[in-house]
Structure formats: structure tokens, C-alpha cells
Protein backbone atom coordinates (compact mmCIF):
# COMPACT_ATOMS: atom_id res chain seq x y z
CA UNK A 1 -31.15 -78.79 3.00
CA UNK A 2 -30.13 -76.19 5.48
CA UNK A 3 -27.29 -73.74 4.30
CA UNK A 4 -23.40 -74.36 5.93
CA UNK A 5 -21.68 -71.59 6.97
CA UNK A 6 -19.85 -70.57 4.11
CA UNK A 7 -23.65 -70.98 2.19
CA UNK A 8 -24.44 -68.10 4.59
CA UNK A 9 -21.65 -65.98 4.43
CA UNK A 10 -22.76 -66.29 0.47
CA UNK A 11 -25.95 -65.68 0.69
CA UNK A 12 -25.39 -62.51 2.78
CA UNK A 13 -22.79 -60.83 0.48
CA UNK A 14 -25.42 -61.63 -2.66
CA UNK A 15 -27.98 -59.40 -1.05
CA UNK A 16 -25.78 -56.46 -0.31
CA UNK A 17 -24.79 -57.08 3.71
CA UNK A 18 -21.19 -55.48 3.50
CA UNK A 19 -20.40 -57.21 6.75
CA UNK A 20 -21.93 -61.09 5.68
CA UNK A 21 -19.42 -62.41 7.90
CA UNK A 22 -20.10 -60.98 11.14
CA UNK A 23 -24.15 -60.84 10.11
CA UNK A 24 -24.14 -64.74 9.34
CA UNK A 25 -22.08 -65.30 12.98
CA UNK A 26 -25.17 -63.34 14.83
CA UNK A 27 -27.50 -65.28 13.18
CA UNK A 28 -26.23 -68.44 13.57
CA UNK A 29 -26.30 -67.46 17.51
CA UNK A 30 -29.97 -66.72 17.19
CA UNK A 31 -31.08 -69.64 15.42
CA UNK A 32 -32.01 -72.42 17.63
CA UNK A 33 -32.15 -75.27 14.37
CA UNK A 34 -30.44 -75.30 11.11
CA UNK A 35 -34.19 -74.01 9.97
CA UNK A 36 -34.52 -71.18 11.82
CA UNK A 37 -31.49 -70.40 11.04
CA UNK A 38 -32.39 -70.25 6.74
CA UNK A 39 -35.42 -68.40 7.81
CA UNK A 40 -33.50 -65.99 9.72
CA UNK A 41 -30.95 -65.46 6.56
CA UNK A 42 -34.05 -64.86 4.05
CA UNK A 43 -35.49 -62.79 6.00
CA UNK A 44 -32.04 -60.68 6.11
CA UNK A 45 -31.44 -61.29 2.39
CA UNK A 46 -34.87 -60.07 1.92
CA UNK A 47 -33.88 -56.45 2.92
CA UNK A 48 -35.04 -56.60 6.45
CA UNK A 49 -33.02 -54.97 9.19
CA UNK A 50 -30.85 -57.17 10.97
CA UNK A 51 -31.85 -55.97 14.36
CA UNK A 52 -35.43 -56.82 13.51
CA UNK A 53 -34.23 -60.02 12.48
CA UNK A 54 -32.19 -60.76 15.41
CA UNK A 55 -34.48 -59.07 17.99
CA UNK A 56 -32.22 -56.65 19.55
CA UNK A 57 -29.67 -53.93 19.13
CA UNK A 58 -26.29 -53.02 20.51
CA UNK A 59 -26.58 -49.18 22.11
CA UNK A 60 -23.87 -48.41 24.47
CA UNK A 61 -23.02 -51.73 25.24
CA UNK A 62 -26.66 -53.04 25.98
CA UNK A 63 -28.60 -55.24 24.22
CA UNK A 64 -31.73 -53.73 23.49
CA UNK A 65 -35.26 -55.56 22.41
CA UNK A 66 -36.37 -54.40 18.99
CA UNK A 67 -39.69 -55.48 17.95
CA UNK A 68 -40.19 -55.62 13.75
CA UNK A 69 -41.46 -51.98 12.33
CA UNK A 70 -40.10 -50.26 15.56
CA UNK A 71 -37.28 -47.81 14.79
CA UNK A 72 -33.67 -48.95 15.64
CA UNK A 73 -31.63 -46.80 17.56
CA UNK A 74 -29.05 -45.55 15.58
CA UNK A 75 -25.22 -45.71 17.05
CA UNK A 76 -24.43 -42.10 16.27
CA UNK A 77 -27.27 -41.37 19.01
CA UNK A 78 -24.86 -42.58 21.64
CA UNK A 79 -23.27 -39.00 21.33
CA UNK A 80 -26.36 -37.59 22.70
CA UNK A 81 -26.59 -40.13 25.60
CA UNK A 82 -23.31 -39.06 26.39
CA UNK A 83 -24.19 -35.59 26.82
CA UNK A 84 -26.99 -36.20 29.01
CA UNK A 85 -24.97 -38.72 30.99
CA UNK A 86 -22.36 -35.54 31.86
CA UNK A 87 -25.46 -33.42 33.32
CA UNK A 88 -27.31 -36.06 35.02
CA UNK A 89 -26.66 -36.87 38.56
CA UNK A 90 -28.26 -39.79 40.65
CA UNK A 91 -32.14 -38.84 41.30
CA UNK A 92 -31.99 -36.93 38.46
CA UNK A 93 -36.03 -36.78 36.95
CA UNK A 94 -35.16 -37.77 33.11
CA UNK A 95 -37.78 -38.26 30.39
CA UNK A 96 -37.05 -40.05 27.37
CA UNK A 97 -39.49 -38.56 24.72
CA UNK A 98 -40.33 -39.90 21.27
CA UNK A 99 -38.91 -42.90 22.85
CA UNK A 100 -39.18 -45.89 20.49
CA UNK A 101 -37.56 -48.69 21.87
CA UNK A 102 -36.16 -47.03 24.83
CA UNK A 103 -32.73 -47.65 24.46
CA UNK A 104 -31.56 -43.82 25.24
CA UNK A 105 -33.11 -44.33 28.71
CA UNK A 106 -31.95 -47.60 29.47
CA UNK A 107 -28.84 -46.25 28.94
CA UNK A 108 -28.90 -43.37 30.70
CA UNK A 109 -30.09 -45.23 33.63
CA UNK A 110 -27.34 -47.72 33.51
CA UNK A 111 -24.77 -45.37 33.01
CA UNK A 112 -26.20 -43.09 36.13
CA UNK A 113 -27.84 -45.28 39.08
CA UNK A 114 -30.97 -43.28 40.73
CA UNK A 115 -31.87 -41.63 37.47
CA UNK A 116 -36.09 -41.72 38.05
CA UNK A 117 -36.86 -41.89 34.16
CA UNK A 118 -40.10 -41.65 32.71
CA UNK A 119 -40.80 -42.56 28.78
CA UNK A 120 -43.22 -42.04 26.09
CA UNK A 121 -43.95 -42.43 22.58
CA UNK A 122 -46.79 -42.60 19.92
CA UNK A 123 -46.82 -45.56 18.18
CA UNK A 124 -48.05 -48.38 20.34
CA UNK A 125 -45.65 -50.84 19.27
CA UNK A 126 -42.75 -49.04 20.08
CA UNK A 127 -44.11 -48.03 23.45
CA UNK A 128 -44.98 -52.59 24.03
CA UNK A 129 -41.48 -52.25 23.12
CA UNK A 130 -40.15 -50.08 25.46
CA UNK A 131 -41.83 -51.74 27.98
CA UNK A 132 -39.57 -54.45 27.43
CA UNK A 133 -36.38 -52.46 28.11
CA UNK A 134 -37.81 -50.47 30.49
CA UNK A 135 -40.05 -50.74 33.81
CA UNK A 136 -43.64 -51.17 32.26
CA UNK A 137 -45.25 -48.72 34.19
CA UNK A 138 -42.29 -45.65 33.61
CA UNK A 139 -43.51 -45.99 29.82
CA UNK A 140 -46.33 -43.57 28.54
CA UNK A 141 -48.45 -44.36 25.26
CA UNK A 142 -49.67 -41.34 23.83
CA UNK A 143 -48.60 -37.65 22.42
CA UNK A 144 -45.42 -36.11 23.00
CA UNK A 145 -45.71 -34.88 26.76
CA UNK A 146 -49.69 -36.32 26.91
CA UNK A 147 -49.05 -39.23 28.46
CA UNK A 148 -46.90 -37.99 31.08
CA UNK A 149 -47.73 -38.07 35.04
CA UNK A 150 -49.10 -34.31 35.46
CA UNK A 151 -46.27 -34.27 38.93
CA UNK A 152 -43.58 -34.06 36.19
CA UNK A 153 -44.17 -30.70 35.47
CA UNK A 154 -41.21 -28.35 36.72
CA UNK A 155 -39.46 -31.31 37.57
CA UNK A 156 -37.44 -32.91 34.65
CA UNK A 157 -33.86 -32.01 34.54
CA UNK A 158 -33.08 -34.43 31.41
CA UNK A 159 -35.47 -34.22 28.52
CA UNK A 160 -33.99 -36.25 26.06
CA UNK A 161 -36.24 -36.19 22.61
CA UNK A 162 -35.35 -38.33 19.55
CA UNK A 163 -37.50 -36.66 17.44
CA UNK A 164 -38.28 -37.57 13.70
CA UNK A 165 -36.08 -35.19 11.69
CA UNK A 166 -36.38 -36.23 7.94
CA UNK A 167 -38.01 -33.76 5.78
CA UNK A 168 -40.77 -35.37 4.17
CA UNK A 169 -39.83 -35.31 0.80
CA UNK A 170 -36.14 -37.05 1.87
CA UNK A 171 -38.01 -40.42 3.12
CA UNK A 172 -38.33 -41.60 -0.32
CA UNK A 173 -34.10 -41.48 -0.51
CA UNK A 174 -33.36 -43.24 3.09
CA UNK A 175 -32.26 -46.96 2.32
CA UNK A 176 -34.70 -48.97 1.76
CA UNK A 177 -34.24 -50.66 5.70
CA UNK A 178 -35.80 -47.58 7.24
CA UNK A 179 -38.08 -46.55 4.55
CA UNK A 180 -39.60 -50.03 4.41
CA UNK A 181 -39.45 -51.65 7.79
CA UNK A 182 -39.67 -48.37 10.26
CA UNK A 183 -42.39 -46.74 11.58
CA UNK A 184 -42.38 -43.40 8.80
CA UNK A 185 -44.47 -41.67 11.96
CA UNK A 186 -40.57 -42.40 14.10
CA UNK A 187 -38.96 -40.58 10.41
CA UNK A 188 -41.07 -37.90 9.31
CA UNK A 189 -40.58 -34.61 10.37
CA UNK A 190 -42.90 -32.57 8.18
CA UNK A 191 -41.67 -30.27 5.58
CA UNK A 192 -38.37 -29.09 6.84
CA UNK A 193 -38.06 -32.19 9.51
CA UNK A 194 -38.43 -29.42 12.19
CA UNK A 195 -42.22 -29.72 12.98
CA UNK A 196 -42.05 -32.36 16.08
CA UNK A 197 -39.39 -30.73 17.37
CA UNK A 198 -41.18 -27.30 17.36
CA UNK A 199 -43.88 -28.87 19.41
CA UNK A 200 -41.50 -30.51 21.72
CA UNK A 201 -39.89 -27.19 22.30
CA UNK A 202 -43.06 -24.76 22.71
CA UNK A 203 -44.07 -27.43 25.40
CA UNK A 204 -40.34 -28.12 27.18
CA UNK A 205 -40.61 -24.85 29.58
CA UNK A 206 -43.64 -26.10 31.40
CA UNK A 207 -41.97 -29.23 32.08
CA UNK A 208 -38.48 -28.82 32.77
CA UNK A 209 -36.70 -27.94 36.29
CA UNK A 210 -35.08 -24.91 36.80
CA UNK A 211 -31.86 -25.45 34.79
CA UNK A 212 -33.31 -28.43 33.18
CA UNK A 213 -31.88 -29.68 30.20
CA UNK A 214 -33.77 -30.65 26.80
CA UNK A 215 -31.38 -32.75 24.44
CA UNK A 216 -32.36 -33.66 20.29
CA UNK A 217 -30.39 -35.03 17.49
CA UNK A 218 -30.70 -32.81 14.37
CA UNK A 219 -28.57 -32.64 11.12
CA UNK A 220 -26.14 -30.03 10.29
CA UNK A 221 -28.18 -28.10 8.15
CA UNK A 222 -31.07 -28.38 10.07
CA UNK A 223 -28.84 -26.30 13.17
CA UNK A 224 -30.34 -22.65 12.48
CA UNK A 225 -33.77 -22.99 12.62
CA UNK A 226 -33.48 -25.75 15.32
CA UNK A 227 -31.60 -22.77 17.49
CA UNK A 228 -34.14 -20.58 16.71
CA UNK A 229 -36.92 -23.19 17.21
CA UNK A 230 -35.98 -23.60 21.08
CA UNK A 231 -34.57 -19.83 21.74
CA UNK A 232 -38.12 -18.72 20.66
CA UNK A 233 -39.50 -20.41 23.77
CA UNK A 234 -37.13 -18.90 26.55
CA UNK A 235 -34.37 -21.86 25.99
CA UNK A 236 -30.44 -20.91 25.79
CA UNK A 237 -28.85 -23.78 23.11
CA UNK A 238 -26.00 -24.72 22.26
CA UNK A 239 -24.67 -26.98 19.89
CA UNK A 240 -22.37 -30.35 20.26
CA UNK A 241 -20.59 -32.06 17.26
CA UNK A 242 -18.93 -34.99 17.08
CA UNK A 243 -16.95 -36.25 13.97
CA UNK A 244 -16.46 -39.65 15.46
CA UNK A 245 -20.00 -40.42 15.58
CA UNK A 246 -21.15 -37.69 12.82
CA UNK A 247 -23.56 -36.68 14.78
CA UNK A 248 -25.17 -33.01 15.76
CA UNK A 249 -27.13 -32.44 19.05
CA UNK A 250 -28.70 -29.16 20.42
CA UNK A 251 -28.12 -29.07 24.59
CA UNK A 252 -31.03 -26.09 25.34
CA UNK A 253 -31.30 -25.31 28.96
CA UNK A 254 -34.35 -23.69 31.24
CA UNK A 255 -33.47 -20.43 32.47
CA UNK A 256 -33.28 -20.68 36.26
């Protein structure tokens, strides 16, 4: 017997979903039978993110593809879409690094027309992902800037990098929906959660314009050395807050 609504609802609040009423609406609107539909609620009951569960994500008003055991794009990381989105300007070269499923490029391309944005990322399912929300062949498997087409260099006036930030011994205290069902390689940021971001920031000056920008998300504490991180490479930073989104991003810019 398949569960009625109000079975749903139930079922949701007993396994923790705070908001089992709008949850058990989405799934209801992804579930083609009243079968799929119980499978969908255990698999949510069962701890797993509900964007895996329903496919896709809401970021900036798009609906995004999100494969299972590919990070989901956090809301907060809309703030630092919106600060590339005030520096870009159509034909702007843009690079969305670290990329997972994309969804900071997509919406930086949506929100500026003419944007020519390249992508890349690691972990091959996040970059079949990608692929999904982005044209195939702007989205790069492989190392940090590895992957990327070599003409790139000295071009890229948007360098936005969602880098892992967690310090390794944190991952064990993230909820269990990241720490179980996301890639720890899109999480982990070594020892002080700094150590991607170092590498992204020794290699940014060989591949940013003139006055190019490179944009991360970091946490409050994490603000000093992250300065320090990207001034040691020839990059002037400065920091955006926003208590709306509590989030933290570092803005460093190529000298021109």
C-alpha cells in the first residue's frame, strides 16, 4: 500500500526533515507512480539529501542536475555568484574551478549573456555532471587548472573556485548528508581547509587577465591566512560578508 499524503508528511517529520511538508510536495512532483513515490520518501527518510533524491537543486533560481555523491551547491554560495556577476561583463572569459555540478557557472552565464565560461573539476562524476548543466565540451576533467585549454592563460577575468574548505579533522562533525553522501575529495581541505586553495592561488597569476578577478568561499576564521594565502602570490584581496546569506568570500584581483 502506497503512503497518502498526510503518510508522507509523517514519515518525513519521523526522520528529522524540519520542512516534511514542503519535502513530501517535491516529491510527490517527482514521482511518476504512487511507488516511486515510497521509494523516493525512504530514500529521504533514509538520510539521503533531498537534492540527490529529487535530482536537482534550486541555485539562483535555476534548477540544477545533481547526480547522487556529487556535492550540492550550497545557497549561501549565491553571495559569491553575485559578486562575480557585478565584475563580469558580456565576453567576459570566466572559469568555474572545482566546479562540481556547475551550478556557479550556469548562473553566471544566465545572469550575464556572452560570458565564454570554461569548467573543471576532479572527480569524474561531478564533471558527467556538469556536463549536464553546462555545454559538454566547456567542462574539463582533471586537476585544478590541468584540464584547461592552454589559450586560457592571461585571459580569464572571472576565476570563480569553490574550493573544499573543511579542515580535515571537522568532516567527522558535518551532518551526516554531506559526510555520507558527498564526495569528501569536494569537502576536505587538508589540515587547516586552506591547502586547495593555496594551490589554486600559487597557480591564479599565470592564468588570469590583467585585472582579472579570482573569487572563493572561505569561513570567517579561515579569513587571515586565506589573505595571506593569495597576497603571497602578487594578488590584492579583499573581503565580502554577507549576514543574509552568512557567507564570507575573498575578491583577489591581478595586478594590471
Amino acid at each position: 500500500m502506497s503512503l497518502s499524503p498526510p503518510a508522507v508528511v509523517a514519515r518525513l517529520r519521523a526522520a528529522g526533515c524540519v520542512f516534511a511538508e514542503d519535502e513530501a510536495r517535491l516529491l510527490a512532483g517527482a514521482a511518476r507512480t504512487p511507488a516511486a513515490l515510497d521509494a523516493l520518501v525512504e530514500r529521504r527518510a533514509a538520510g539521503e539529501p533531498l537534492e540527490h533524491v529529487l535530482g536537482w537543486a534550486e541555485f539562483r533560481g535555476l534548477r540544477v542536475a545533481v547526480d547522487a555523491g556529487v556535492f550540492v551547491p550550497r545557497p549561501r554560495t549565491e553571495f559569491l555568484v553575485e559578486q562575480a556577476i557585478a565584475l563580469a561583463a558580456p565576453g567576459t572569459v570566466a572559469v568555474d574551478l572545482c566546479c562540481g555540478t556547475g551550478a556557479l557557472g550556469a548562473a553566471l552565464v544566465a545572469a550575464v549573456p556572452g560570458t565564454e565560461l570554461h569548467a573543471a573539476d576532479l572527480d569524474p562524476a561531478a564533471v558527467a555532471c556538469a556536463r549536464r548543466n553546462l555545454p559538454a565540451g566547456r567542462v574539463h576533467e582533471g586537476d585544478l587548472y590541468e584540464p584547461l585549454p592552454p589559450d586560457l592563460r592571461g585571459r580569464i577575468g572571472l576565476l570563480l573556485a569553490n574550493v573544499p574548505y573543511v579542515p580535515t579533522g571537522e568532516i567527522g562533525l558535518l551532518p551526516a548528508e554531506a559526510r555520507l553522501h558527498e564526495a569528501r575529495l569536494a569537502l576536505d581541505g587538508g589540515a587547516d581547509g586552506l591547502d586547495v586553495l593555496r594551490r589554486v592561488a600559487a597557480g591564479a597569476p599565470g592564468w588570469l587577465a590583467p585585472g582579472g578577478h579570482l573569487l572563493f568561499e572561505t569561513s570567517d576564521r579561515q579569513v587571515p591566512p586565506a589573505l595571506e594565502a593569495v597576497a603571497r602570490h602578487g594578488l590584492a584581496p579583499r573581503v565580502a560578508r554577507s549576514d543574509e546569506w552568512a557567507a564570507t568570500v575573498i575578491i583577489a584581483t591581478h595586478p594590471r
